[in-house]
Protein backbone atom coordinates (compact mmCIF):
# COMPACT_ATOMS: atom_id res chain seq x y z
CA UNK A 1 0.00 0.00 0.00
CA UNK A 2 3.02 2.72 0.62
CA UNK A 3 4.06 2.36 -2.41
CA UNK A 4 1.36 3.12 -4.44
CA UNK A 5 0.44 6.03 -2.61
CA UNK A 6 4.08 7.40 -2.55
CA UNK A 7 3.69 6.61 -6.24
CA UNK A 8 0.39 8.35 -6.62
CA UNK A 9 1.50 11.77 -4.40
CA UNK A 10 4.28 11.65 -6.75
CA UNK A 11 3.25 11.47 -10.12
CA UNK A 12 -0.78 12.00 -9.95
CA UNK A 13 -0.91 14.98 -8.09
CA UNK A 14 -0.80 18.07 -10.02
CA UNK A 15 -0.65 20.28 -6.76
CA UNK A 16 2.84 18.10 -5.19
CA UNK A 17 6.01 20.14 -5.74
CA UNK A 18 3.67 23.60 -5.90
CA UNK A 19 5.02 26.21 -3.61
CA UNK A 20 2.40 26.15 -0.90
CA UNK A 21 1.94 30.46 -0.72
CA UNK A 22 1.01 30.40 -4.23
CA UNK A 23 -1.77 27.53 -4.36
CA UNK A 24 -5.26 28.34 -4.76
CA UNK A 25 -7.34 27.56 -1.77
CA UNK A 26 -8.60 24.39 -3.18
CA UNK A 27 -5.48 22.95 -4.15
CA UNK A 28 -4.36 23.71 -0.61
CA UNK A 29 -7.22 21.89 0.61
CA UNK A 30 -6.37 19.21 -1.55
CA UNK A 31 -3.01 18.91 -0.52
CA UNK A 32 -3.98 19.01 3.46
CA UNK A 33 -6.49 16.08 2.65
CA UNK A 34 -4.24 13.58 0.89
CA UNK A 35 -1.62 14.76 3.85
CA UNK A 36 -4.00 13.23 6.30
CA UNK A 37 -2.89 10.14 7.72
CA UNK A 38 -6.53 9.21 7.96
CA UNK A 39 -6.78 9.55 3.88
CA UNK A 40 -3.49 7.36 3.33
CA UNK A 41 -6.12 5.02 1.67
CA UNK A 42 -7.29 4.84 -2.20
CA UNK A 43 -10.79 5.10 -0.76
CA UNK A 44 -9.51 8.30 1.00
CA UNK A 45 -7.53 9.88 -1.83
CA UNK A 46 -10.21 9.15 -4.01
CA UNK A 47 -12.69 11.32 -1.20
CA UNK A 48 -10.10 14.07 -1.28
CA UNK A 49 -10.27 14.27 -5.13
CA UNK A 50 -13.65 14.09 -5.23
CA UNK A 51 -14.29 17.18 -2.90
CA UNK A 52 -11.62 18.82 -4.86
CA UNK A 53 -13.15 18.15 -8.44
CA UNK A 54 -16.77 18.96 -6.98
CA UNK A 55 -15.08 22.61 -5.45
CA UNK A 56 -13.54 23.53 -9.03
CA UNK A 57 -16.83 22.53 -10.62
CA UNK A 58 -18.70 24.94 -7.88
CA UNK A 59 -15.92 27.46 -8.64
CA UNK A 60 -16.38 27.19 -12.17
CA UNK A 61 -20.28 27.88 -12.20
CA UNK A 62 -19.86 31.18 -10.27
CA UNK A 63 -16.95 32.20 -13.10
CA UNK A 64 -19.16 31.55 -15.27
CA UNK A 65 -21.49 33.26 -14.33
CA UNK A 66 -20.01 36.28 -13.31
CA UNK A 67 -18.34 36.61 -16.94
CA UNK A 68 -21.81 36.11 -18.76
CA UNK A 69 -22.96 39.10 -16.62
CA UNK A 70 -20.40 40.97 -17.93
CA UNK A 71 -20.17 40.12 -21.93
CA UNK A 72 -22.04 41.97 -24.68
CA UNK A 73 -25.28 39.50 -26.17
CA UNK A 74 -22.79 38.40 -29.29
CA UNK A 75 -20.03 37.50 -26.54
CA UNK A 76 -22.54 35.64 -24.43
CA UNK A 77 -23.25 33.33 -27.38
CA UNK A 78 -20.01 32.52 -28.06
CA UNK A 79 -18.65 31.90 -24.41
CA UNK A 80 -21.90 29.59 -24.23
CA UNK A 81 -20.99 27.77 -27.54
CA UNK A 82 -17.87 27.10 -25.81
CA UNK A 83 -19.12 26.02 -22.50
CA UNK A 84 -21.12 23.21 -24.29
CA UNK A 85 -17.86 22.04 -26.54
CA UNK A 86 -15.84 22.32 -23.75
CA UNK A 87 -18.63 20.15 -21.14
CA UNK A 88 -18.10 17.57 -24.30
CA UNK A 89 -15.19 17.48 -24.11
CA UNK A 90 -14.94 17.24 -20.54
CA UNK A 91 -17.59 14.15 -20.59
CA UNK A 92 -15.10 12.54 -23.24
CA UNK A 93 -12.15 13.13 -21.36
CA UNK A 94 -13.78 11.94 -18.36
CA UNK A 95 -14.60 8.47 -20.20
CA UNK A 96 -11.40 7.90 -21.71
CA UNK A 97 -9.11 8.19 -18.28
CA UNK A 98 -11.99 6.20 -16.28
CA UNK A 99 -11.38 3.61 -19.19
CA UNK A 100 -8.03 3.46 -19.12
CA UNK A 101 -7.43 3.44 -15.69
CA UNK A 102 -9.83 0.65 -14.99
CA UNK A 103 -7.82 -1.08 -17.08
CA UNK A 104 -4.66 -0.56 -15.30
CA UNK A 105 -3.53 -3.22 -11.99
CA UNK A 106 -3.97 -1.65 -8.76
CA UNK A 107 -6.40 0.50 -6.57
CA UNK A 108 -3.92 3.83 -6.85
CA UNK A 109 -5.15 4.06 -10.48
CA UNK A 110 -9.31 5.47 -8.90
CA UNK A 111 -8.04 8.77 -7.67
CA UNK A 112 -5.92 9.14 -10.51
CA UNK A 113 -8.53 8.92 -12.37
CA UNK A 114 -10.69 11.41 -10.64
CA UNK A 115 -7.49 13.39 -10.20
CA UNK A 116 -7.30 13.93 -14.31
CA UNK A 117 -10.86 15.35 -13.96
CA UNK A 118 -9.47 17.51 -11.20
CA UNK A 119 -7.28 19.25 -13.65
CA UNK A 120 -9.57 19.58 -16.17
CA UNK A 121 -11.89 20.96 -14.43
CA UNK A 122 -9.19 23.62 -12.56
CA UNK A 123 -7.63 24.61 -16.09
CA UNK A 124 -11.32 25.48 -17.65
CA UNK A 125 -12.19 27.21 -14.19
CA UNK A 126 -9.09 29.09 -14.23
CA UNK A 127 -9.14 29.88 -17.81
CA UNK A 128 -12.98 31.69 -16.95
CA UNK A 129 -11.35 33.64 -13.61
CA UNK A 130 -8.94 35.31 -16.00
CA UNK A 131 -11.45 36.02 -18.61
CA UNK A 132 -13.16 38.04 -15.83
CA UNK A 133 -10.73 39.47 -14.28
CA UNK A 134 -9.40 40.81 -18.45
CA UNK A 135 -13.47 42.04 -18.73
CA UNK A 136 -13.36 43.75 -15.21
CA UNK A 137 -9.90 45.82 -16.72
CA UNK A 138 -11.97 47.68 -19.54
């Protein structure tokens, strides 16, 4: 069991190795969770990523939000054509990695799976909080 989870906070991770002062709240809750001694399970990790996915994913809907209150009508359109390409996209991803890693020997491979969503979720969410932030410099 050691292993794999050294192996996991290793290489599955994206928030290991990130200087601490400059993670985002949820990634810092993310880190203190896997840190737990009482999460040093795949059932656990898998918890931790799961509250961590489901706080990007409530972090994303109030980005989004905020930036369709701020676009013009043809803007709107387009930031909601992308939403619904990029929640594709998302689903797709989603189905490939929970694919693969069910295919792949061990336990350690569940909250790397829900890890990958993690990130996708974070890099879409992030990607809106700058668009905001660019909309609230005009």
């Amino acid at each position: 069991m050691i292993p794999a989870i050294a192996f996991f906070s290793i290489c599955c991770s994206t928030v290991y190795g990130q200087d601490n002062a400059k993670q985002d709240p949820i990634d810092k809750a993310l880190q203190a969770c896997l840190d737990s001694s009482q999460n040093a399970t795949t059932v656990g990790m898998e918890d931790c990523e799961v509250r961590a996915r489901d706080a990007w994913d409530k972090e994303l809907n109030k980005y989004y939000k905020l930036l369709m209150g701020v676009l013009s009508a043809d803007e709107k359109e387009k930031l909601k054509t992308s939403q619904i390409s990029w929640l594709t996209f998302r689903d797709n991803e989603k189905a490939f990695s929970v694919a693969m890693y069910n295919n792949m020997q061990g336990t350690m491979w569940i909250p790397a799976s829900i890890s990958a969503q993690v990130e996708i979720i974070k890099q879409r969410t992030l990607l809106l909080k700058a668009y905001y932030a660019d909309k609230q410099q005009r």
